[in-house]
C-alpha atoms as a PDB file:
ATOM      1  CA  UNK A   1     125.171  49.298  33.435  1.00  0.00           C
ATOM      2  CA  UNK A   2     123.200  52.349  32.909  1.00  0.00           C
ATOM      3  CA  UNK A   3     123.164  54.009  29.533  1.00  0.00           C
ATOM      4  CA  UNK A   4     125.455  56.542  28.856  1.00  0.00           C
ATOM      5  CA  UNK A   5     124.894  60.183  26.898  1.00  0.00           C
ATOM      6  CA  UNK A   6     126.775  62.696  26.380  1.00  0.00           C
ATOM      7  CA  UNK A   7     125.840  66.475  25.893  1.00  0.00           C
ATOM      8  CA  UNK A   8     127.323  69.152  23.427  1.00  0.00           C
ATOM      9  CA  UNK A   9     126.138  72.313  22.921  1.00  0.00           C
ATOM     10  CA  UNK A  10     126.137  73.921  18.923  1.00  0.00           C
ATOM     11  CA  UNK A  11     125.305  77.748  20.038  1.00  0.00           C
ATOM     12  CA  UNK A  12     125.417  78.615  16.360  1.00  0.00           C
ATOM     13  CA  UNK A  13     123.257  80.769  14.536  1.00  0.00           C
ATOM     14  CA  UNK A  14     125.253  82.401  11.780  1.00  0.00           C
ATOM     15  CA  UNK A  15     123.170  80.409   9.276  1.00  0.00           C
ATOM     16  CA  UNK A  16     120.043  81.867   9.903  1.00  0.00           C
ATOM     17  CA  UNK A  17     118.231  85.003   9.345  1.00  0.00           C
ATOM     18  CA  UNK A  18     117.462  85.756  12.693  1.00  0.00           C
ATOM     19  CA  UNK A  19     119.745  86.645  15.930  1.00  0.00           C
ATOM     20  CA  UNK A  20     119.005  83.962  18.990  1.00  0.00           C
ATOM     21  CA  UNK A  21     119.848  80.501  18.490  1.00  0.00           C
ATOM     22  CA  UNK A  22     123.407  81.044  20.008  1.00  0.00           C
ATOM     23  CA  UNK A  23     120.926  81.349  23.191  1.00  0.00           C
ATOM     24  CA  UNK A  24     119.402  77.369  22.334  1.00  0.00           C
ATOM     25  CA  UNK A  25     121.930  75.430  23.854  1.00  0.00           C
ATOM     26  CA  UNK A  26     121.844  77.249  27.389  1.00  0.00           C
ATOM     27  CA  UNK A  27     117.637  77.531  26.736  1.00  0.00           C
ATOM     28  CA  UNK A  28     117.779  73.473  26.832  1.00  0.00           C
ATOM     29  CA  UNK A  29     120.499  73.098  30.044  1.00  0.00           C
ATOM     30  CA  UNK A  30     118.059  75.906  31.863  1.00  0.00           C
ATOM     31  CA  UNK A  31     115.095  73.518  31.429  1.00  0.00           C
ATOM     32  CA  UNK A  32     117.133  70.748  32.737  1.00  0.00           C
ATOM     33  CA  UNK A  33     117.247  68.780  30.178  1.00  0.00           C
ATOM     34  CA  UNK A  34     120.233  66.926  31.679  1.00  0.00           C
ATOM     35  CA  UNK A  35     118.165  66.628  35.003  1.00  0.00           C
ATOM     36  CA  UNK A  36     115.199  64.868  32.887  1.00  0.00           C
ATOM     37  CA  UNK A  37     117.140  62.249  31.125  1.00  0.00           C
ATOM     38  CA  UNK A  38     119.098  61.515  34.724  1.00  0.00           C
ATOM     39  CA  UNK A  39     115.739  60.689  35.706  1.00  0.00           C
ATOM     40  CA  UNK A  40     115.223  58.258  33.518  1.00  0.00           C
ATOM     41  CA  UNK A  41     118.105  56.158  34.235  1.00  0.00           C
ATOM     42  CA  UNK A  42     120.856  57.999  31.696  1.00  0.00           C
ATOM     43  CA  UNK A  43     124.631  58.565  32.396  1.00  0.00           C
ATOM     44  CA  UNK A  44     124.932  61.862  31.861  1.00  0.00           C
ATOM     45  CA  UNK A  45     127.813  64.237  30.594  1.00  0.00           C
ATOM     46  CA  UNK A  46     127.639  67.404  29.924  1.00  0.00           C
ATOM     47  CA  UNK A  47     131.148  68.457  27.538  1.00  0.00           C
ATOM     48  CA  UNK A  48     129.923  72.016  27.206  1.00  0.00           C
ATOM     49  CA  UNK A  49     129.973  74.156  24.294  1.00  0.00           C
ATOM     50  CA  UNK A  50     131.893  74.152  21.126  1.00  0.00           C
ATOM     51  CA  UNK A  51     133.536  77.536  19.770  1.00  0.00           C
ATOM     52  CA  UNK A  52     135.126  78.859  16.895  1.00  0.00           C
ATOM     53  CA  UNK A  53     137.706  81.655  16.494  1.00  0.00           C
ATOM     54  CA  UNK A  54     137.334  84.454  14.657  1.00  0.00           C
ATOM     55  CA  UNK A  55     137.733  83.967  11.117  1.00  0.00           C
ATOM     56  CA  UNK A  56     138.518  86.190   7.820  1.00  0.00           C
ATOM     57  CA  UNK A  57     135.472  86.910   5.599  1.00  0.00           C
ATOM     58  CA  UNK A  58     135.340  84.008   2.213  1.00  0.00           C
ATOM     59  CA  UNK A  59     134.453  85.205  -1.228  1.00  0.00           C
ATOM     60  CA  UNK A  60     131.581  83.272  -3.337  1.00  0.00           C
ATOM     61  CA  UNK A  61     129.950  83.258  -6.659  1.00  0.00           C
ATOM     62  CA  UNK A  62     126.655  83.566  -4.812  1.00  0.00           C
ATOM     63  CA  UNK A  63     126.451  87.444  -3.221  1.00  0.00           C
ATOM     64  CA  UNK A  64     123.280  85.936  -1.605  1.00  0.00           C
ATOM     65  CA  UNK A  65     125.501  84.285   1.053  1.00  0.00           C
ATOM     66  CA  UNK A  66     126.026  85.706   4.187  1.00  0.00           C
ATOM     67  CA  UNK A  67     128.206  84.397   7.140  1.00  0.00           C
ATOM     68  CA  UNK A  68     130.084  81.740   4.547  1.00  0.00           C
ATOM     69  CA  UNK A  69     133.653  82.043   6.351  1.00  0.00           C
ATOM     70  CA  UNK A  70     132.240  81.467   9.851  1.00  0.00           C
ATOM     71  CA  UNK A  71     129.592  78.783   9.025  1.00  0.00           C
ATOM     72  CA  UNK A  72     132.844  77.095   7.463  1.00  0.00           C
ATOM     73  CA  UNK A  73     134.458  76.896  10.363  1.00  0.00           C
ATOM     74  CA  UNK A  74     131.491  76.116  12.658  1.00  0.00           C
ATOM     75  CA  UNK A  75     131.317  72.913  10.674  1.00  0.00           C
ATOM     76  CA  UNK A  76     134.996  72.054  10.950  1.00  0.00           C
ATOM     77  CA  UNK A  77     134.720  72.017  14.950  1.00  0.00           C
ATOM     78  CA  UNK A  78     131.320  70.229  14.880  1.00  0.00           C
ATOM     79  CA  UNK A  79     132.525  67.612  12.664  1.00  0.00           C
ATOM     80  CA  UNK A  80     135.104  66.873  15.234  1.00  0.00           C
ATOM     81  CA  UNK A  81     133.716  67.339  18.227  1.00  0.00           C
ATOM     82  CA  UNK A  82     130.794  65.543  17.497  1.00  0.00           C
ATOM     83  CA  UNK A  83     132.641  62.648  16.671  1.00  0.00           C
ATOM     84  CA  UNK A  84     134.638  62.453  20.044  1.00  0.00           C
ATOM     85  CA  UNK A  85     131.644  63.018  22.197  1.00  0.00           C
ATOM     86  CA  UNK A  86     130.314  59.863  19.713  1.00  0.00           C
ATOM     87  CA  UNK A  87     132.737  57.784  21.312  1.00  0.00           C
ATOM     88  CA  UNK A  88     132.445  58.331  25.014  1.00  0.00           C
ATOM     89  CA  UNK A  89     128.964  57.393  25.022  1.00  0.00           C
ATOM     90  CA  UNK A  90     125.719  55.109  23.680  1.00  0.00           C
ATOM     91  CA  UNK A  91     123.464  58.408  22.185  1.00  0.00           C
ATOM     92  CA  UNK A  92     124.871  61.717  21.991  1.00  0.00           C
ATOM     93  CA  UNK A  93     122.234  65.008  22.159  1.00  0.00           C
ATOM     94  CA  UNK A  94     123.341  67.734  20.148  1.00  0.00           C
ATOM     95  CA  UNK A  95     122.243  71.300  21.332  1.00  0.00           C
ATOM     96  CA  UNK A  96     121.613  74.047  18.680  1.00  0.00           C
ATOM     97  CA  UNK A  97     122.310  76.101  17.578  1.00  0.00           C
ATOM     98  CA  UNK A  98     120.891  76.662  13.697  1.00  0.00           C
ATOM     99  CA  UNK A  99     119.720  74.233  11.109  1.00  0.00           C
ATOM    100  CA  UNK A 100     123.327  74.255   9.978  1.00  0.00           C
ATOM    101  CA  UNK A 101     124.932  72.311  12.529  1.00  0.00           C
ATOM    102  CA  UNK A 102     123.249  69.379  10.763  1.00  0.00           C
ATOM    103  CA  UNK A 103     126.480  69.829   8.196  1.00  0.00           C
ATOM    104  CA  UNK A 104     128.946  68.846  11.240  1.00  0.00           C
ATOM    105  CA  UNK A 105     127.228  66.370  13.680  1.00  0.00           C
ATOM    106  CA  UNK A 106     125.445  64.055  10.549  1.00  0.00           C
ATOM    107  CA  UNK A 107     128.634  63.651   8.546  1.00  0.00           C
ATOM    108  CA  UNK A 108     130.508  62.956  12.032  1.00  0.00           C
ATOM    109  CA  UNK A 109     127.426  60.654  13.121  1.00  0.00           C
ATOM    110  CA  UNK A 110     128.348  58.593   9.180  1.00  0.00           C
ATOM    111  CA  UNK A 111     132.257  58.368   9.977  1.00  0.00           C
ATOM    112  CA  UNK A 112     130.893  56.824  13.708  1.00  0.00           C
ATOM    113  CA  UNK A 113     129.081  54.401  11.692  1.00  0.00           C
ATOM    114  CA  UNK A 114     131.308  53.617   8.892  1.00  0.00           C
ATOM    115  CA  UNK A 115     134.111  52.934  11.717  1.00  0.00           C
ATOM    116  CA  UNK A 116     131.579  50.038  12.801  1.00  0.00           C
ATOM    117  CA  UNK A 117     130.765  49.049   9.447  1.00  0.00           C
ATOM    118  CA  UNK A 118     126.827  50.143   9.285  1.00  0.00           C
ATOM    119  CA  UNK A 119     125.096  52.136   7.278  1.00  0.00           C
ATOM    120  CA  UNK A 120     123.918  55.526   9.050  1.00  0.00           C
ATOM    121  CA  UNK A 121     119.883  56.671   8.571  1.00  0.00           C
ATOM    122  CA  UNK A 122     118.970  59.760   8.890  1.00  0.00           C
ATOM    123  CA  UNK A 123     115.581  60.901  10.313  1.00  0.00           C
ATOM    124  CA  UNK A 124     115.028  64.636   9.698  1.00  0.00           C
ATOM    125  CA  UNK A 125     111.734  66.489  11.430  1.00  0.00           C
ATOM    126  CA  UNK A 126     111.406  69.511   9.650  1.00  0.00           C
ATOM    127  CA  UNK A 127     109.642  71.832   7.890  1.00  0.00           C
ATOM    128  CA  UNK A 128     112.083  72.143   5.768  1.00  0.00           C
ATOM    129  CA  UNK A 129     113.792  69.750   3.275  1.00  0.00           C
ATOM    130  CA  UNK A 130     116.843  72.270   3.379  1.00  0.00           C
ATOM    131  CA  UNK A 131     118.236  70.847   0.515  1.00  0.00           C
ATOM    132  CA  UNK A 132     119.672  73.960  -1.313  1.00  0.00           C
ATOM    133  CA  UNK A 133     123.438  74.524  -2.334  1.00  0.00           C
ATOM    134  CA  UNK A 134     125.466  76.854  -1.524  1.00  0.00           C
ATOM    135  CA  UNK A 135     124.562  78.355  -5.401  1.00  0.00           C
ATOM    136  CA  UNK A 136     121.196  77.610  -5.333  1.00  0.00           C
ATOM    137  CA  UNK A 137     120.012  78.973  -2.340  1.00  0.00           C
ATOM    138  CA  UNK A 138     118.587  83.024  -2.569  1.00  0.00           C
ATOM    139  CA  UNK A 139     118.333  83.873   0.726  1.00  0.00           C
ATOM    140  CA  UNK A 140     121.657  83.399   1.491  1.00  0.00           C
ATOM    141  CA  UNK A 141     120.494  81.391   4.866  1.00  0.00           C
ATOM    142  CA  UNK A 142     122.708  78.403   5.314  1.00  0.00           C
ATOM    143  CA  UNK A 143     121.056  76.409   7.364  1.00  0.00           C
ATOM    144  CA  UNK A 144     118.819  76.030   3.943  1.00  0.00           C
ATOM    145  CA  UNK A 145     121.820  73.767   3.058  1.00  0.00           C
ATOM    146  CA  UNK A 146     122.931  70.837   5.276  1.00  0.00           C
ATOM    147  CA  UNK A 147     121.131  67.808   3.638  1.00  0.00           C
ATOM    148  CA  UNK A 148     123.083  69.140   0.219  1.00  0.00           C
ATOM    149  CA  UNK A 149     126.432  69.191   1.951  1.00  0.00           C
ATOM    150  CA  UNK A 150     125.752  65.668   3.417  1.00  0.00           C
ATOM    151  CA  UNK A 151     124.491  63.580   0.629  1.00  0.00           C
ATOM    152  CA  UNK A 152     127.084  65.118  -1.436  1.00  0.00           C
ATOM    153  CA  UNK A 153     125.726  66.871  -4.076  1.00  0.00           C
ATOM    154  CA  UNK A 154     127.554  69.568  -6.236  1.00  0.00           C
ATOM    155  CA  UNK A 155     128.132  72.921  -5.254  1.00  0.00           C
ATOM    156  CA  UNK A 156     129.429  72.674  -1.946  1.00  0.00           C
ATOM    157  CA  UNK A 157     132.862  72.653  -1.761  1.00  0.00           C
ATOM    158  CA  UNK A 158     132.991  75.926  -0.236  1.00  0.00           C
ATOM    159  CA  UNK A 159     132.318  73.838   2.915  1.00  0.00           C
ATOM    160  CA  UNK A 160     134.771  71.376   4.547  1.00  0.00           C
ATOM    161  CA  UNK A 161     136.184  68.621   2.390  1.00  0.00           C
ATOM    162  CA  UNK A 162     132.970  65.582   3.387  1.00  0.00           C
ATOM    163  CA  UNK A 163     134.808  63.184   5.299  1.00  0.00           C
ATOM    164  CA  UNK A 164     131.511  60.426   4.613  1.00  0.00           C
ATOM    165  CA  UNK A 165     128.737  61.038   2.978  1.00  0.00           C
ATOM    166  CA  UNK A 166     125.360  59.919   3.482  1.00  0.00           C
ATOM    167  CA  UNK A 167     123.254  57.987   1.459  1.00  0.00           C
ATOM    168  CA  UNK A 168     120.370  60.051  -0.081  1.00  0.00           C
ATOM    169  CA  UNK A 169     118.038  56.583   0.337  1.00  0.00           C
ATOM    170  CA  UNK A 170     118.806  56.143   3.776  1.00  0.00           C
ATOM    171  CA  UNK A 171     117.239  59.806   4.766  1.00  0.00           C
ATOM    172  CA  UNK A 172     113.274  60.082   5.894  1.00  0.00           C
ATOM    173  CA  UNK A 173     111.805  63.550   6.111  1.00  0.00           C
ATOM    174  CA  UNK A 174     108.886  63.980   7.770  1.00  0.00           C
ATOM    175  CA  UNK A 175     106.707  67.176   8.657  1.00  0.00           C
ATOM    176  CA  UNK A 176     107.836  68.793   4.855  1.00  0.00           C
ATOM    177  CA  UNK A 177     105.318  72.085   4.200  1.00  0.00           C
ATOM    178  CA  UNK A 178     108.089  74.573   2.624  1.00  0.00           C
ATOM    179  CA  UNK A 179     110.052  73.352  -0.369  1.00  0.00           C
ATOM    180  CA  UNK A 180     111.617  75.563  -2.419  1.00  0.00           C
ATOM    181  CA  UNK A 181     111.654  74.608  -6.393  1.00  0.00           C
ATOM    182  CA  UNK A 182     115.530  73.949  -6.602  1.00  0.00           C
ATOM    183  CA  UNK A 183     115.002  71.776  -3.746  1.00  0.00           C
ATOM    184  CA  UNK A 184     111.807  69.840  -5.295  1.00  0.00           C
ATOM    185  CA  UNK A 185     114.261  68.928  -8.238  1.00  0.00           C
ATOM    186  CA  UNK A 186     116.560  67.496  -5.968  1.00  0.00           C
ATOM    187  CA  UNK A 187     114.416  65.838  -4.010  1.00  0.00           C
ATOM    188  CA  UNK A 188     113.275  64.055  -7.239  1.00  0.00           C
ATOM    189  CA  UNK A 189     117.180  63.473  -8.430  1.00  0.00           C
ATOM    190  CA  UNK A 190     118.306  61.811  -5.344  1.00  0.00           C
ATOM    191  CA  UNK A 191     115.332  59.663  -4.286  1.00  0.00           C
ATOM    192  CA  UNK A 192     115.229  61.085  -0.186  1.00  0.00           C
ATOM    193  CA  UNK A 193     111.855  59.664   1.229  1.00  0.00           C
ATOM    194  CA  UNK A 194     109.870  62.855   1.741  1.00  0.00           C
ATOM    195  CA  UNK A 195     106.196  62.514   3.875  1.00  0.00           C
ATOM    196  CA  UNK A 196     104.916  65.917   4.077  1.00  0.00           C
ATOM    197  CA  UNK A 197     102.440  67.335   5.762  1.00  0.00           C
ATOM    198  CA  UNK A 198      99.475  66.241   3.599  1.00  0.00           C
ATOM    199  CA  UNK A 199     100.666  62.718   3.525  1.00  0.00           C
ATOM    200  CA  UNK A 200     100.627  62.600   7.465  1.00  0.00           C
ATOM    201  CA  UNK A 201      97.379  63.973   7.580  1.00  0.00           C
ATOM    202  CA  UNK A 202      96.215  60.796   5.133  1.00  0.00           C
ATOM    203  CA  UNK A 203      97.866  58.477   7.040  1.00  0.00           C
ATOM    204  CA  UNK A 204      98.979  59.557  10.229  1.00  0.00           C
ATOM    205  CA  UNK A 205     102.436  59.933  11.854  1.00  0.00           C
ATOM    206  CA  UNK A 206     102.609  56.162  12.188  1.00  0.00           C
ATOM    207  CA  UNK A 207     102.880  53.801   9.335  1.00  0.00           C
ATOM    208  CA  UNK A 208     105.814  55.982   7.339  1.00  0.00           C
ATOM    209  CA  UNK A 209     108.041  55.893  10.555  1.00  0.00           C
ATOM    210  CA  UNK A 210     107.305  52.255  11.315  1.00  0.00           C
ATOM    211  CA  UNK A 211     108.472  51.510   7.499  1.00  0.00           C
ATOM    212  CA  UNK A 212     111.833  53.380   7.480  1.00  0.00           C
ATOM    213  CA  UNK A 213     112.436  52.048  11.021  1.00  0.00           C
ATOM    214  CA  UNK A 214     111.404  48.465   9.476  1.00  0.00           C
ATOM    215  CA  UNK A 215     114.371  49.526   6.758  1.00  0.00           C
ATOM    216  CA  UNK A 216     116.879  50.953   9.332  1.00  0.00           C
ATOM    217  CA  UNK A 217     116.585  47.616  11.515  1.00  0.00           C
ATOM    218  CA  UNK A 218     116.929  45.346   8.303  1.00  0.00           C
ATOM    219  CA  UNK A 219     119.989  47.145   7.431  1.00  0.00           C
ATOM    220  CA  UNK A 220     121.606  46.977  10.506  1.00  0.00           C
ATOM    221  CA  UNK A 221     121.956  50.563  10.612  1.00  0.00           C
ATOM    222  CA  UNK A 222     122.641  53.487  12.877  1.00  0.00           C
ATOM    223  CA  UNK A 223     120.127  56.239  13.366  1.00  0.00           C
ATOM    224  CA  UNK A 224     120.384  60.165  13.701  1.00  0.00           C
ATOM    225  CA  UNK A 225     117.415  61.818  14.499  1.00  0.00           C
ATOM    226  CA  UNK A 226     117.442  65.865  13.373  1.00  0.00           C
ATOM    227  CA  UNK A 227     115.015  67.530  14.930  1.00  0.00           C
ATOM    228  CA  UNK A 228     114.038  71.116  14.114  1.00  0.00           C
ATOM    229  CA  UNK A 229     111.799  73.006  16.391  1.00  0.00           C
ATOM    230  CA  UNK A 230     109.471  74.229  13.509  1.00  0.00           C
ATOM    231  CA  UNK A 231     108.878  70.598  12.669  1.00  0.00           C
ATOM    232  CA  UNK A 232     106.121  71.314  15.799  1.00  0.00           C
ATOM    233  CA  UNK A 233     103.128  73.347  14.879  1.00  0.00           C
ATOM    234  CA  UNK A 234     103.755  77.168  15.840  1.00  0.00           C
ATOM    235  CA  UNK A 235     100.902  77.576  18.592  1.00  0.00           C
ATOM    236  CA  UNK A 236     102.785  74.893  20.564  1.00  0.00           C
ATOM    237  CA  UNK A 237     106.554  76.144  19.819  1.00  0.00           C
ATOM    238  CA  UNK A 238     107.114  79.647  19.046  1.00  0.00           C
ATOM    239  CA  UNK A 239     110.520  80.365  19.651  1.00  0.00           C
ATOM    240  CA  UNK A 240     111.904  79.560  15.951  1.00  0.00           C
ATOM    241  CA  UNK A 241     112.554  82.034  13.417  1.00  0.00           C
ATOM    242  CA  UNK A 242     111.097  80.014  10.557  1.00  0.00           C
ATOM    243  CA  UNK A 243     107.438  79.365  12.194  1.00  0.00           C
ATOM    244  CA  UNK A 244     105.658  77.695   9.261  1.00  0.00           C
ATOM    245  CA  UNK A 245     101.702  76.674  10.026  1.00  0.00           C
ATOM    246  CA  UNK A 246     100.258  73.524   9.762  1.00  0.00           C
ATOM    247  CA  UNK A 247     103.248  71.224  11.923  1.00  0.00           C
ATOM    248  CA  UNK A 248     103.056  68.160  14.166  1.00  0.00           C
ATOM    249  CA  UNK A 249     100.953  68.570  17.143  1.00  0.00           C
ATOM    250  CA  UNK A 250     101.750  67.592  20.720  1.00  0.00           C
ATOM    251  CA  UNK A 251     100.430  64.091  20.680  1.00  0.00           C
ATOM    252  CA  UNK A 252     102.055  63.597  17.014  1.00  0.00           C
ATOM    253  CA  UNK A 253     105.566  64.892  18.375  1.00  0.00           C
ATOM    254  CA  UNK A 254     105.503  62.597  21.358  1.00  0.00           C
ATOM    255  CA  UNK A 255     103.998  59.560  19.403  1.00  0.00           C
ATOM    256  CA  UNK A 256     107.197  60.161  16.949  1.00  0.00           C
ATOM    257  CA  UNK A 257     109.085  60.071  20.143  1.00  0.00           C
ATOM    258  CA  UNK A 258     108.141  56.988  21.739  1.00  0.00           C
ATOM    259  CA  UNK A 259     107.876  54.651  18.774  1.00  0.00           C
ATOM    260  CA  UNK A 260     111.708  55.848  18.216  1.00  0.00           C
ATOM    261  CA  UNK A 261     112.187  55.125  21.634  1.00  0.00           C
ATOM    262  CA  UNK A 262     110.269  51.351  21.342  1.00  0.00           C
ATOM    263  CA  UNK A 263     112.377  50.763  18.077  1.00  0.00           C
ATOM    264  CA  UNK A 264     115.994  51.048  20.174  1.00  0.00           C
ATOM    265  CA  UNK A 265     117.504  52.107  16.889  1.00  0.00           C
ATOM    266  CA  UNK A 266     117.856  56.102  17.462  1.00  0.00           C
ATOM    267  CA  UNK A 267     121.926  56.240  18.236  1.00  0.00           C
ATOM    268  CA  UNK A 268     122.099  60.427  18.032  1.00  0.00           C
ATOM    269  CA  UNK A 269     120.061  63.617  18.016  1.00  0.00           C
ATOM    270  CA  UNK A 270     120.019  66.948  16.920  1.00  0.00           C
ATOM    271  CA  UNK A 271     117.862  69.832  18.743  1.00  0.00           C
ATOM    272  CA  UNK A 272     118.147  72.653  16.363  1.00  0.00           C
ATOM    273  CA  UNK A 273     116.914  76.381  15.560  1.00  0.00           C
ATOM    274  CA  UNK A 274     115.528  76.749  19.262  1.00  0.00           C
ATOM    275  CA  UNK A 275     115.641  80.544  19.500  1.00  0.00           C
ATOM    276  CA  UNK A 276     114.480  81.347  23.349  1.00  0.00           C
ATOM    277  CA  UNK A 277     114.195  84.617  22.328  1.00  0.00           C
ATOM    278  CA  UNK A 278     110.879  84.488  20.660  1.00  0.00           C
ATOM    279  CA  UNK A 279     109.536  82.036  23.212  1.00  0.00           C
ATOM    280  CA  UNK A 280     107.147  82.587  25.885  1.00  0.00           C
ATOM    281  CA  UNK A 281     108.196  81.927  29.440  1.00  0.00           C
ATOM    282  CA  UNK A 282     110.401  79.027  28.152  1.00  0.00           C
ATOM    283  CA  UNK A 283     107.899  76.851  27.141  1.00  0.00           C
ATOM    284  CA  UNK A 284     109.225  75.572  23.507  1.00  0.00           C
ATOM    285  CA  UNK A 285     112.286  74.574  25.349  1.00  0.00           C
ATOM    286  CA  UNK A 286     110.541  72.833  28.060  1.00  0.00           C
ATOM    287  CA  UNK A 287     108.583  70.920  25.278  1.00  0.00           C
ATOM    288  CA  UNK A 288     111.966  70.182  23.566  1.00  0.00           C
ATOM    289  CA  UNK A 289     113.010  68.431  27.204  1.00  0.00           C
ATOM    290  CA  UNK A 290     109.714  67.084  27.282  1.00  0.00           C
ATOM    291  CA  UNK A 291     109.607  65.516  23.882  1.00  0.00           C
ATOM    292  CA  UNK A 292     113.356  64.264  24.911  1.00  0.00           C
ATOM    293  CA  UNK A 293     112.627  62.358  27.513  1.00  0.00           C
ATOM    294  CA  UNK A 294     110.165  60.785  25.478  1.00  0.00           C
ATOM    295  CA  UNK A 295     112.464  59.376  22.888  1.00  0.00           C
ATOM    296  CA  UNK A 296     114.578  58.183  26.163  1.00  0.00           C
ATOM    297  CA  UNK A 297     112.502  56.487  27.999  1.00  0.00           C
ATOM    298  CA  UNK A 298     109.590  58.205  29.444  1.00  0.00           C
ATOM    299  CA  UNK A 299     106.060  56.614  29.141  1.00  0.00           C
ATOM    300  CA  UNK A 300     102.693  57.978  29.476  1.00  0.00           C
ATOM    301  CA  UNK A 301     102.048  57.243  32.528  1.00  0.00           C
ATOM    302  CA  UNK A 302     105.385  58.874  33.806  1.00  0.00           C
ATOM    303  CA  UNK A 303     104.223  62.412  33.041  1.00  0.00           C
ATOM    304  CA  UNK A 304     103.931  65.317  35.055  1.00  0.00           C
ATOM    305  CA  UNK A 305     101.041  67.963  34.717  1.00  0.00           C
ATOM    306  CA  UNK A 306     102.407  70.960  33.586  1.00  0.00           C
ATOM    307  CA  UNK A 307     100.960  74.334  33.230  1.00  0.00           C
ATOM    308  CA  UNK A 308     101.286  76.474  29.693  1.00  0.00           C
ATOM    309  CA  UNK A 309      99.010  78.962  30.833  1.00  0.00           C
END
């Protein structure tokens, strides 16, 4: 029987800065994202788009926050309709859509596990930790605050009630080069594995991923991959609104991909703050499919020569 994934878009970007991620999902279905992983041997199902209604503004302590009520609510329908699409297929692909989404498909993906009595893991590719609180955080930018929401911590319950949380010692961050001081605290406090860019440099992309997958298969456990486009170095994927130098490169990217891939342990993914438009001529989204297919199936000698130019 063929594998089966389902697709759900997250065109959410009230918890960024910058207008254009409501554009991401439909960015990723124009580069055929669903044709590529077809290809490859996939059951595919596209459920289309989530949506909220319209919703009345919500007071906070923090004046710094902006977009608080609707975020909210974006979470809410996330939550829920990431767990159905969970259960109508092996490896959901969530389609953002801002960082934020990561507050309503990763607490979904832990109720999924927790239903089959695992322990969810958590891979997040960012450049980001985004690890702030809903007081903490200055820019007022919530998708600077899923990981908090997630693992738990304090200062969240402006957000949805957490339905499971995850363990802070089950996450892996990889790519870190922009950590805010609240968020270096925390990232001492809780004990999340962090490999930043440096440390990747030292050792390559390689022997921290084989480690935490070495962990995830021990435990039995699930595994959500988060993917952020500004994990990726900016002269390969321009079209996010948080470009940070100094990310993965190309080969690193699809290495990451592949080994997840090898492992067979990768049971959901987020594609998040794709904003199509500051690309150019679609090609951040095309690597996005590209990198995709990678972590479902597609080997080196499978690829097509494509032109950036």
């Amino acid at each position: 029987m063929p594998k089966r994934c389902a697709i759900l878009g997250a065109p959410i970007e009230t918890g960024a800065s910058q207008r254009g991620c409501v554009m991401g999902p439909a960015s990723l279905r124009t580069a055929a994202i669903e044709d590529e992983l077809r290809a490859l041997g996939w059951e595919v199902s596209d459920l289309g788009d989530v949506a909220i209604p319209p919703v009345a503004p919500l007071p906070h302590p923090n004046p710094a926050l902006h977009h608080l009520a609707e975020t909210r609510a974006w979470i809410g329908a996330l939550h829920e309709a990431a767990f159905d699409a969970s259960q109508t297929c092996d490896l959901p692909v969530f389609l953002g859509g801002d960082h934020s989404m990561a507050a309503g498909t990763v607490p979904a993906m832990a109720r999924r596990a927790a239903a089959a009595d695992r322990p969810l893991f958590v891979l997040w590719l960012d450049a980001h930790p985004d690890l702030h609180t809903l007081m903490s955080t200055t820019s007022g930018n919530l998708h600077g605050t899923p990981v908090a929401y997630f693992t738990g911590q304090t200062d969240c319950e402006a957000y949805p009630p957490l339905p499971q949380a995850v363990e802070p010692r089950n996450i892996c961050m990889m790519g870190i080069r922009s950590v805010d001081p609240a968020e270096r605290g925390r990232i001492r406090e809780t004990g999340i594995e962090v490999h930043d860019m440096r440390a990747i440099d030292e050792t390559g992309v390689l022997v921290p991923l084989r480690a935490f997958l070495a962990r995830v298969a021990q435990a039995g456990g699930m595994l959500h991959v988060s993917f952020d486009v500004d994990f990726l170095d900016p002269s390969i994927a321009p079209a996010v609104g948080t470009t940070v130098p100094g990310g993965a490169t190309f080969r690193e990217a699809h290495l990451i991909m592949e080994t997840l891939c090898d492992s067979g342990l990768v049971t959901s993914l987020d594609l998040v703050e794709l904003n199509p438009f500051l690309d150019e001529r679609g090609r951040t989204a095309q690597l996005l499919c590209d990198l995709t297919a990678s972590l479902f199936g597609r080997q080196v000698m499978d690829r097509m020569t494509r032109s950036y130019l």
